[in-house]
PDB file of N, CA and C in Angstrom:
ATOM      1  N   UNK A   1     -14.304  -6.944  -9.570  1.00  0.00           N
ATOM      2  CA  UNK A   1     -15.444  -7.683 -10.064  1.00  0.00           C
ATOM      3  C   UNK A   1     -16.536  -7.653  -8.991  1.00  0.00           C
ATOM      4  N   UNK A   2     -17.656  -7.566  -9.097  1.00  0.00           N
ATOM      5  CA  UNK A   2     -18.757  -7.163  -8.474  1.00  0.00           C
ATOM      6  C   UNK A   2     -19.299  -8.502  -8.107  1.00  0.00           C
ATOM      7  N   UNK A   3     -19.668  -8.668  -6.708  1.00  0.00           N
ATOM      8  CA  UNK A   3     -20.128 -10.321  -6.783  1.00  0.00           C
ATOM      9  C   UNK A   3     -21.735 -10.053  -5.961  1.00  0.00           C
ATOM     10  N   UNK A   4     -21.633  -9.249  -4.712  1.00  0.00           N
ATOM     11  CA  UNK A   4     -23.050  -9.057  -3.602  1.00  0.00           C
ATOM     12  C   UNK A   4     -23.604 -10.683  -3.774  1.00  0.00           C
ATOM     13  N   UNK A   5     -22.888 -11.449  -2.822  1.00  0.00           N
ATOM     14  CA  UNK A   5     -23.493 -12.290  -2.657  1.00  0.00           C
ATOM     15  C   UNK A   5     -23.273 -12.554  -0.472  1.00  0.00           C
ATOM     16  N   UNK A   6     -24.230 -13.218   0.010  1.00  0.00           N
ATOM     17  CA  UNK A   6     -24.352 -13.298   0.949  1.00  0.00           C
ATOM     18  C   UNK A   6     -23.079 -14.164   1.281  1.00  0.00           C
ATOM     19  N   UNK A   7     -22.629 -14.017   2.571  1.00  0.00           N
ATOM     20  CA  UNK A   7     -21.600 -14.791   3.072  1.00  0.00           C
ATOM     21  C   UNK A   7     -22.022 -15.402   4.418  1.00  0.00           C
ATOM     22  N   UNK A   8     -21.030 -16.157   5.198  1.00  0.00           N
ATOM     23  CA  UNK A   8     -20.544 -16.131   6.501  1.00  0.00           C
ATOM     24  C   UNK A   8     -19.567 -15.467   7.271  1.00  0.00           C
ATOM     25  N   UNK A   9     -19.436 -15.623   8.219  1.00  0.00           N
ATOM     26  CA  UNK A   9     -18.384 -14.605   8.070  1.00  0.00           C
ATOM     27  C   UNK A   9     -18.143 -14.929   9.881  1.00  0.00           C
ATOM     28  N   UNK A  10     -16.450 -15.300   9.772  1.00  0.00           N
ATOM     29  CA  UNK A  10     -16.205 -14.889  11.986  1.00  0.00           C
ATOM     30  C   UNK A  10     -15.110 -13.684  12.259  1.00  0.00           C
ATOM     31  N   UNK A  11     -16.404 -13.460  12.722  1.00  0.00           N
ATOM     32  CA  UNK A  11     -15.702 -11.931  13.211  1.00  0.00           C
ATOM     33  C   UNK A  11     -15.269 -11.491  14.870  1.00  0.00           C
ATOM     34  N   UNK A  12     -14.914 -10.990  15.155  1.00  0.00           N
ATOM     35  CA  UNK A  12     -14.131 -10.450  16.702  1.00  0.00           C
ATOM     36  C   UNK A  12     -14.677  -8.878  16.894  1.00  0.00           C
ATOM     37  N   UNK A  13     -15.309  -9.105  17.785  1.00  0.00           N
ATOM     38  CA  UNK A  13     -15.564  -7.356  18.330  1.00  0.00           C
ATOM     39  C   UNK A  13     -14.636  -7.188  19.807  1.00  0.00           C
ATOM     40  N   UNK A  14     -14.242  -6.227  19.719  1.00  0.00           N
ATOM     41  CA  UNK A  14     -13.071  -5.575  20.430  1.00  0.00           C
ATOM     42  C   UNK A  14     -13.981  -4.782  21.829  1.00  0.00           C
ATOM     43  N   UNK A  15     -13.264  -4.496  22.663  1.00  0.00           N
ATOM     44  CA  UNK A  15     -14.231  -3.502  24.362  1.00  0.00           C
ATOM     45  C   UNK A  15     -14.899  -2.426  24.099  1.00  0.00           C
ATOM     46  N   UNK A  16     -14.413  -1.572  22.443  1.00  0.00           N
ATOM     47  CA  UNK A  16     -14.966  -0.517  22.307  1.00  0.00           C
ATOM     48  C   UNK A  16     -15.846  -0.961  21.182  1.00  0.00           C
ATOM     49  N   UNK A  17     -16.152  -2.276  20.935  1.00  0.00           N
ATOM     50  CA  UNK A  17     -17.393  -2.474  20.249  1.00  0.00           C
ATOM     51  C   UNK A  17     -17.276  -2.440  18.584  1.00  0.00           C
ATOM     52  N   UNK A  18     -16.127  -2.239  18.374  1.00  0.00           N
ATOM     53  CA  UNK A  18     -15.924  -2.034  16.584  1.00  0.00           C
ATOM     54  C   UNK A  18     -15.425  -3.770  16.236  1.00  0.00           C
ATOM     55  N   UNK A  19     -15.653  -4.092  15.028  1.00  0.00           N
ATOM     56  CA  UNK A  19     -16.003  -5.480  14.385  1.00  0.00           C
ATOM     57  C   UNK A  19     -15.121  -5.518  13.427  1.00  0.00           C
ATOM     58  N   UNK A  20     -14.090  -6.772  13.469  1.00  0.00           N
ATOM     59  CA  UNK A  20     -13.669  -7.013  12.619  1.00  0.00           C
ATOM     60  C   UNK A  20     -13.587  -8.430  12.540  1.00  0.00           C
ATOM     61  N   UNK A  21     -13.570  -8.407  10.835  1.00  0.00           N
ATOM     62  CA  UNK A  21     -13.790  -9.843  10.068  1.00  0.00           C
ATOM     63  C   UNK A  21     -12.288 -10.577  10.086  1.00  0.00           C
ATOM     64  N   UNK A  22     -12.292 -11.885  10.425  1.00  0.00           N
ATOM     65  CA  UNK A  22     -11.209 -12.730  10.765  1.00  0.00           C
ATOM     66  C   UNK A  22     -11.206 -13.477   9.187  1.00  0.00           C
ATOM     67  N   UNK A  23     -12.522 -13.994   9.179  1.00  0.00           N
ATOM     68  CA  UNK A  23     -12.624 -15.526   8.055  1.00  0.00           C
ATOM     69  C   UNK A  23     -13.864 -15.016   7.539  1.00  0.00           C
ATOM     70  N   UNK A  24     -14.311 -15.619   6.219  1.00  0.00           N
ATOM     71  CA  UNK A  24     -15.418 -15.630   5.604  1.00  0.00           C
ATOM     72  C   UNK A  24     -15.571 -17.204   4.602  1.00  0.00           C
ATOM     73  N   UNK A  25     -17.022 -17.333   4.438  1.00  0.00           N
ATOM     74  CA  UNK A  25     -16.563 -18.888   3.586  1.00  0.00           C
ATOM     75  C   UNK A  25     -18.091 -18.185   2.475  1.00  0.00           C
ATOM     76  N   UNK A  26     -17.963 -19.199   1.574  1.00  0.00           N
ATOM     77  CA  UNK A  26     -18.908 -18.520   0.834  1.00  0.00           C
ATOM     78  C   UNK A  26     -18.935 -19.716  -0.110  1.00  0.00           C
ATOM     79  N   UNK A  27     -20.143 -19.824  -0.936  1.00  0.00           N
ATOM     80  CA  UNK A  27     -20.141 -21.123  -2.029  1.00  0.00           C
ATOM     81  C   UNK A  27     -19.983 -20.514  -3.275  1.00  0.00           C
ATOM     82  N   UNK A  28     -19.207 -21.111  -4.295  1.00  0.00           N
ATOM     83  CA  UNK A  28     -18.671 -20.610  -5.350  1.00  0.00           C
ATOM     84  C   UNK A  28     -19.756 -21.064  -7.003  1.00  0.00           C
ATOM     85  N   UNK A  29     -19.475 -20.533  -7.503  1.00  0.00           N
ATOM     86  CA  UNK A  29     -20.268 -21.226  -9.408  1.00  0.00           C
ATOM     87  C   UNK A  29     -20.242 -22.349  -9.317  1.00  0.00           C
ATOM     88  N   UNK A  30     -19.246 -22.986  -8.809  1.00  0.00           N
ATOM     89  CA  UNK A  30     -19.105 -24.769  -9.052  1.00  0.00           C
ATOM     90  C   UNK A  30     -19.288 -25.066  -7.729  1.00  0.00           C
ATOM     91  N   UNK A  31     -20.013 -24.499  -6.908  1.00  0.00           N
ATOM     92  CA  UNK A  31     -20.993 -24.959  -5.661  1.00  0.00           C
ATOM     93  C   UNK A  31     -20.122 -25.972  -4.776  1.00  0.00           C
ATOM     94  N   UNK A  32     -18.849 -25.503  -4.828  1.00  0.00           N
ATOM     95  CA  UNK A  32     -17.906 -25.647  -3.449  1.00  0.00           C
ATOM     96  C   UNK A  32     -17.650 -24.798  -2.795  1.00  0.00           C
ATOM     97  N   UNK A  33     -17.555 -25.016  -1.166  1.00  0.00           N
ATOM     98  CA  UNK A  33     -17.511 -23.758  -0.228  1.00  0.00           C
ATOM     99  C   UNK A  33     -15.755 -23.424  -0.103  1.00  0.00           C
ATOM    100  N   UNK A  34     -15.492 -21.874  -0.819  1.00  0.00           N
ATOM    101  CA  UNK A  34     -14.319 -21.152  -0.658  1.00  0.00           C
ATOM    102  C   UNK A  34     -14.320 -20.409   0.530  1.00  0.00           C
ATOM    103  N   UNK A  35     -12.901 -20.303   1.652  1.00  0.00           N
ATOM    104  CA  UNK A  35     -13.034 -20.138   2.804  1.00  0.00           C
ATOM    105  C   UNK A  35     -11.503 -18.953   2.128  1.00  0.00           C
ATOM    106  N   UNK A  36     -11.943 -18.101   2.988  1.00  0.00           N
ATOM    107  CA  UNK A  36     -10.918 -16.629   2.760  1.00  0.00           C
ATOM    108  C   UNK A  36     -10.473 -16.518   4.238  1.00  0.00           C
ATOM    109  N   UNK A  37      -9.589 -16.148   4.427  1.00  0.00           N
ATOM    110  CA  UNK A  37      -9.115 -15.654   5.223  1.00  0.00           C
ATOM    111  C   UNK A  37      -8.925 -14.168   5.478  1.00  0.00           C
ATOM    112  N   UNK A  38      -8.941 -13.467   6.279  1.00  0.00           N
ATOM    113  CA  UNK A  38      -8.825 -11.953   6.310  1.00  0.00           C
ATOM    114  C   UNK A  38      -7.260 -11.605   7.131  1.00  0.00           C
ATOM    115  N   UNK A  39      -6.602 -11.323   6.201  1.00  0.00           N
ATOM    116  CA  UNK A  39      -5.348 -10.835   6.909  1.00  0.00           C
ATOM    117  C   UNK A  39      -5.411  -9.610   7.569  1.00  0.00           C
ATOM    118  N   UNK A  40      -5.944  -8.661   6.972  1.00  0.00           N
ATOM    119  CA  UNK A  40      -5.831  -7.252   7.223  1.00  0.00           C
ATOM    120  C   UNK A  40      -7.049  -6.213   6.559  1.00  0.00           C
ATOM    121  N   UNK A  41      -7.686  -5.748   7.505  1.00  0.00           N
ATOM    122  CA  UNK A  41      -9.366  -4.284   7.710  1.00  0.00           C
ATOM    123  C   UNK A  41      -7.888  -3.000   7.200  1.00  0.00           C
ATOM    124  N   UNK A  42      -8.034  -2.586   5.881  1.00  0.00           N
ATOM    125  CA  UNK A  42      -7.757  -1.814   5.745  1.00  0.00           C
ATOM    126  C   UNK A  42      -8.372   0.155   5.931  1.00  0.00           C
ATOM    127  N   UNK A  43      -9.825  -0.021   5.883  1.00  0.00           N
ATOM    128  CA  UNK A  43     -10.294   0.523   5.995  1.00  0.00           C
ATOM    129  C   UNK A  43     -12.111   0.087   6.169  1.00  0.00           C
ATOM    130  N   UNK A  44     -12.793   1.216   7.415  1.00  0.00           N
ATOM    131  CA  UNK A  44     -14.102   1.071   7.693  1.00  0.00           C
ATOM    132  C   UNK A  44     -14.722   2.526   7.810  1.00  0.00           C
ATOM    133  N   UNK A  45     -15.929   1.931   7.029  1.00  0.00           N
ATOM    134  CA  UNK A  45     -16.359   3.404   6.451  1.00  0.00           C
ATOM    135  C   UNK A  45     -18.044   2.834   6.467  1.00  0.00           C
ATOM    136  N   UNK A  46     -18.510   3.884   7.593  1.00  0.00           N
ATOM    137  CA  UNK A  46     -20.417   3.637   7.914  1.00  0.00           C
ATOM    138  C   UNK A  46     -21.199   4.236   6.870  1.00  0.00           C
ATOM    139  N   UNK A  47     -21.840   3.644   6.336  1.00  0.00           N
ATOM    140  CA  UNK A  47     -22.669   4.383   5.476  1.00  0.00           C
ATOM    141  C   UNK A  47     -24.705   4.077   5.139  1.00  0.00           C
ATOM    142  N   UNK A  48     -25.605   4.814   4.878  1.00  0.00           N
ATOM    143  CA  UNK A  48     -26.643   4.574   5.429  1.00  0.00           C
ATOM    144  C   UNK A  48     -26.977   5.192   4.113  1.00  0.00           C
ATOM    145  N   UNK A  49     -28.219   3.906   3.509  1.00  0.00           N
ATOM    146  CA  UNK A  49     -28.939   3.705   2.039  1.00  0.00           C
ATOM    147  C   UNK A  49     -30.334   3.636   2.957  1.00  0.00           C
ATOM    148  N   UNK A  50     -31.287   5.111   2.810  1.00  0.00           N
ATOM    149  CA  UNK A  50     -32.267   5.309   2.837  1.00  0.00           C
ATOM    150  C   UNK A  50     -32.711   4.483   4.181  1.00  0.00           C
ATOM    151  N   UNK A  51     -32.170   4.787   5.319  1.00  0.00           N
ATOM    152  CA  UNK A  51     -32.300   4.373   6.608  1.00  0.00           C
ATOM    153  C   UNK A  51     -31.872   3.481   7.255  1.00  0.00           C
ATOM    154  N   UNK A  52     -31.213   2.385   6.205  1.00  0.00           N
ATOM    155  CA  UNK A  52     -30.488   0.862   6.420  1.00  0.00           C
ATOM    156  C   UNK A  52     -29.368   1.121   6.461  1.00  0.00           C
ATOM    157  N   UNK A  53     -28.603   1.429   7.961  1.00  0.00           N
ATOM    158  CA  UNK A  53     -26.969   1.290   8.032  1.00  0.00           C
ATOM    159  C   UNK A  53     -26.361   0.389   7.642  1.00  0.00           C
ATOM    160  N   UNK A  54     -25.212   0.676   7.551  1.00  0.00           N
ATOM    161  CA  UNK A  54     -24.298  -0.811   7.108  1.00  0.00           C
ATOM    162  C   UNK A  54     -22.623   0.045   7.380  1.00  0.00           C
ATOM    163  N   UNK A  55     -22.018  -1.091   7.601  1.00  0.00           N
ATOM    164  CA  UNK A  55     -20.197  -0.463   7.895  1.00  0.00           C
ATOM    165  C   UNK A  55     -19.986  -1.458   6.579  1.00  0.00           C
ATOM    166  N   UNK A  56     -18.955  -0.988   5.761  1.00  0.00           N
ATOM    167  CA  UNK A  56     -17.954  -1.234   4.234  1.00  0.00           C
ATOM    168  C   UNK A  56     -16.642  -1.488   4.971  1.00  0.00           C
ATOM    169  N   UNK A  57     -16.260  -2.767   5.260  1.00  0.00           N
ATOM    170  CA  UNK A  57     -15.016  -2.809   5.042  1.00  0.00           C
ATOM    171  C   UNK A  57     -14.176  -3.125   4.031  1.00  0.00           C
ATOM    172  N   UNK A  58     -12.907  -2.904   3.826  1.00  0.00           N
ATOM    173  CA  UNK A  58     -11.960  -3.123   2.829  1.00  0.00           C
ATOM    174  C   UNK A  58     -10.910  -3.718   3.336  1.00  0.00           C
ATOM    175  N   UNK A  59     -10.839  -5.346   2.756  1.00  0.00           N
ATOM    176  CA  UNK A  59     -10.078  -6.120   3.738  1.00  0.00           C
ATOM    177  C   UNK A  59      -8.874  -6.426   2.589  1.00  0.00           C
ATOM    178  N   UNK A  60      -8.083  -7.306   3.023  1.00  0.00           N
ATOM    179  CA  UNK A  60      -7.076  -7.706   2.460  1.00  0.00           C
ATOM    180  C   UNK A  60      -6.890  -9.061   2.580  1.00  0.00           C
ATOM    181  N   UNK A  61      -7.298 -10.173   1.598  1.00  0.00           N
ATOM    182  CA  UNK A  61      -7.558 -11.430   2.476  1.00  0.00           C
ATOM    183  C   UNK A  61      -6.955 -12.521   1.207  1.00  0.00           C
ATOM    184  N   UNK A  62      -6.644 -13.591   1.982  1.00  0.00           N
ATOM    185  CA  UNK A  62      -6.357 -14.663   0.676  1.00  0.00           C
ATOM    186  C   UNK A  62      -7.414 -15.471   0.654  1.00  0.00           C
ATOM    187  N   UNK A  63      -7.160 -16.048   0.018  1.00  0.00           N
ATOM    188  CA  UNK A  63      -7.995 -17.516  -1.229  1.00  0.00           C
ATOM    189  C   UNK A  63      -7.209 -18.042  -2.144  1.00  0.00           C
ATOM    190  N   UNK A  64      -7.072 -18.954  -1.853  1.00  0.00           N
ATOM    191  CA  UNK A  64      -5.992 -20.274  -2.189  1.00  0.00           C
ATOM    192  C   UNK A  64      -4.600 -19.468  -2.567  1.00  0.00           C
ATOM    193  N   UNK A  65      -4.468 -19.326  -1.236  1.00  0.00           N
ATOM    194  CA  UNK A  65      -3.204 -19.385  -1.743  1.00  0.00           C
ATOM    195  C   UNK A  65      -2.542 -17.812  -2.338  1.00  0.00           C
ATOM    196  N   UNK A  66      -3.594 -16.760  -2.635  1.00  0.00           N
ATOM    197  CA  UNK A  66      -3.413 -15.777  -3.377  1.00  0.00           C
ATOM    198  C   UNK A  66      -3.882 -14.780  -2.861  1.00  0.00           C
ATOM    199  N   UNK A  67      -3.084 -13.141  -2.876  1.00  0.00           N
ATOM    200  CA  UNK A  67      -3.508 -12.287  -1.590  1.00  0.00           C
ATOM    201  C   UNK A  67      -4.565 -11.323  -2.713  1.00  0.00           C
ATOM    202  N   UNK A  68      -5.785 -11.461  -2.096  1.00  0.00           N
ATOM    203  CA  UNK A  68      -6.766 -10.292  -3.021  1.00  0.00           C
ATOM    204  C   UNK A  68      -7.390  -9.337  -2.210  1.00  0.00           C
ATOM    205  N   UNK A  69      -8.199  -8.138  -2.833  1.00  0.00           N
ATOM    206  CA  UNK A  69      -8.569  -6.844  -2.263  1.00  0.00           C
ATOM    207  C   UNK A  69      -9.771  -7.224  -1.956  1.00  0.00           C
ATOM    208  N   UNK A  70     -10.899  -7.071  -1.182  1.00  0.00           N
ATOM    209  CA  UNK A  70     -12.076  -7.146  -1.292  1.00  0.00           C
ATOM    210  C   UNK A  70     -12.741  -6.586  -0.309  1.00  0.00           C
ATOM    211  N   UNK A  71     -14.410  -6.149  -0.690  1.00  0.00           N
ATOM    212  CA  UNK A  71     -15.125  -4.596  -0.084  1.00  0.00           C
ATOM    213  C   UNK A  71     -16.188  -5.663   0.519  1.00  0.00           C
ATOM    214  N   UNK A  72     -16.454  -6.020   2.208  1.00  0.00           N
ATOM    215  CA  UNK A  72     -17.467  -7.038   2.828  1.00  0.00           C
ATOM    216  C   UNK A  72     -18.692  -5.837   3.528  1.00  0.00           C
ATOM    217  N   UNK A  73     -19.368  -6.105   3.261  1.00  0.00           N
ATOM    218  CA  UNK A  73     -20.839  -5.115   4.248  1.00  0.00           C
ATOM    219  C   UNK A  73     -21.458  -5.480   4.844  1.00  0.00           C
ATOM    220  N   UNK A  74     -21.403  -4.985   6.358  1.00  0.00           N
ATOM    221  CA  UNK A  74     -22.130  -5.585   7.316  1.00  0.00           C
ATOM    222  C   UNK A  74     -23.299  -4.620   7.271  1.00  0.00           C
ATOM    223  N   UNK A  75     -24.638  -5.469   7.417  1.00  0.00           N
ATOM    224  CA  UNK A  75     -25.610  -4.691   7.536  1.00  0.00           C
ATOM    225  C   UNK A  75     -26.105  -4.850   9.243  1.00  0.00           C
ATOM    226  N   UNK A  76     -26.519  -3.342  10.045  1.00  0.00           N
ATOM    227  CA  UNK A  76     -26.374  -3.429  11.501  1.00  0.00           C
ATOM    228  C   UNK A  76     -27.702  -4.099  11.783  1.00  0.00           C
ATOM    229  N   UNK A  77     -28.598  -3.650  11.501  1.00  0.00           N
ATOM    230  CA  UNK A  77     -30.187  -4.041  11.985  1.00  0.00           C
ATOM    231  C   UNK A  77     -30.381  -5.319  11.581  1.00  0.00           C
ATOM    232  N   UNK A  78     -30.305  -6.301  10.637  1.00  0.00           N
ATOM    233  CA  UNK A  78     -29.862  -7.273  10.053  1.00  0.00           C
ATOM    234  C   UNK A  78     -29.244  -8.413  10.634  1.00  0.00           C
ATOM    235  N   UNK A  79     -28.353  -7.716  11.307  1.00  0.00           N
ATOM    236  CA  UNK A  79     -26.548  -8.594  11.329  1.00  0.00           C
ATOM    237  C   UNK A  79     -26.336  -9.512  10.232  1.00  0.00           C
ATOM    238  N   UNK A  80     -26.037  -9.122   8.755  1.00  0.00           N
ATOM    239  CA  UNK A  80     -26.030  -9.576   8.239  1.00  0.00           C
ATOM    240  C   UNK A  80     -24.697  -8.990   7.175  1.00  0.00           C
ATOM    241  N   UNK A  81     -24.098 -10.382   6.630  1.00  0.00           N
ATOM    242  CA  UNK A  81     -22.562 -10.013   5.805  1.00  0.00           C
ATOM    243  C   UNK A  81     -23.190 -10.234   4.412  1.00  0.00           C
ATOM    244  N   UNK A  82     -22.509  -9.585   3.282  1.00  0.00           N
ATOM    245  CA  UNK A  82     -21.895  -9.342   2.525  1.00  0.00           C
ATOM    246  C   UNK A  82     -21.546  -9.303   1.304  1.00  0.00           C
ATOM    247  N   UNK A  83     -20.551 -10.240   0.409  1.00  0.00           N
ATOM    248  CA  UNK A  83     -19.611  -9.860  -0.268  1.00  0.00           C
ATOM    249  C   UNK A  83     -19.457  -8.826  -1.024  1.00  0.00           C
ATOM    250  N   UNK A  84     -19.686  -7.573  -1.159  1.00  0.00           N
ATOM    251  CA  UNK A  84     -19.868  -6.307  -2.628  1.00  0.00           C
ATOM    252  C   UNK A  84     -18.851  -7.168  -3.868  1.00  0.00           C
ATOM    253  N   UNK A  85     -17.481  -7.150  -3.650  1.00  0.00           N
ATOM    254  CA  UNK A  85     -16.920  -6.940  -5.028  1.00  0.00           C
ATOM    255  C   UNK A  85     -15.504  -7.329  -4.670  1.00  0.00           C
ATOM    256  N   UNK A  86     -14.461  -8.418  -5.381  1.00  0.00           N
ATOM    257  CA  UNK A  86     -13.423  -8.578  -5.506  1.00  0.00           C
ATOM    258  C   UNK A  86     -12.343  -7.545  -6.061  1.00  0.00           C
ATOM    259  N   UNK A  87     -11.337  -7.303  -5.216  1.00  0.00           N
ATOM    260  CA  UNK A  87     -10.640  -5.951  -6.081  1.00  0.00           C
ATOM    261  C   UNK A  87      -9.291  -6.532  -6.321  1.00  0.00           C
ATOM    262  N   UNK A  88      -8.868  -6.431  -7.710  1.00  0.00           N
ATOM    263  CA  UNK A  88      -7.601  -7.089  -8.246  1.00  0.00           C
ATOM    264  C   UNK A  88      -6.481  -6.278  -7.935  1.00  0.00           C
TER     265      UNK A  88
END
């Protein structure tokens, strides 16, 4: 399901400078803040829309309770997160 909505997001950068997402919180339809957890960066993949970089990760994260797929985009020039799309 396709969501692109802006997030928060705490992330950890490592000595060689690559970023990964720990937690994200985000406000939901019924305008309570849902807090995800990121278990596991399955995959990071850089990609650049008409001069605006951004890294795609594909995390593996829960929410309440329940383990779901989901695609977060960091935009570099920006520093700015996210959400693309929930993957079932």
């Amino acid at each position: 399901m396709e969501v692109r909505q802006k997030v928060e997001v705490i992330a950890v950068c490592d000595t060689c400078g690559q970023l990964r997402p720990l937690r994200l919180r985000f406000e939901g339809p019924d305008y309570r803040l849902h807090r995800v957890d990121v278990d596991r960066v399955l995959s990071v993949r850089e990609v650049s829309y008409v001069g605006i970089e951004a890294l795609i990760f594909l995390c593996r994260a829960r929410l309440e309770e329940r383990e779901r797929m989901l695609e977060l985009k960091y935009t570099i020039r920006s520093h700015s997160w996210e959400l693309l799309r929930w993957i079932y």
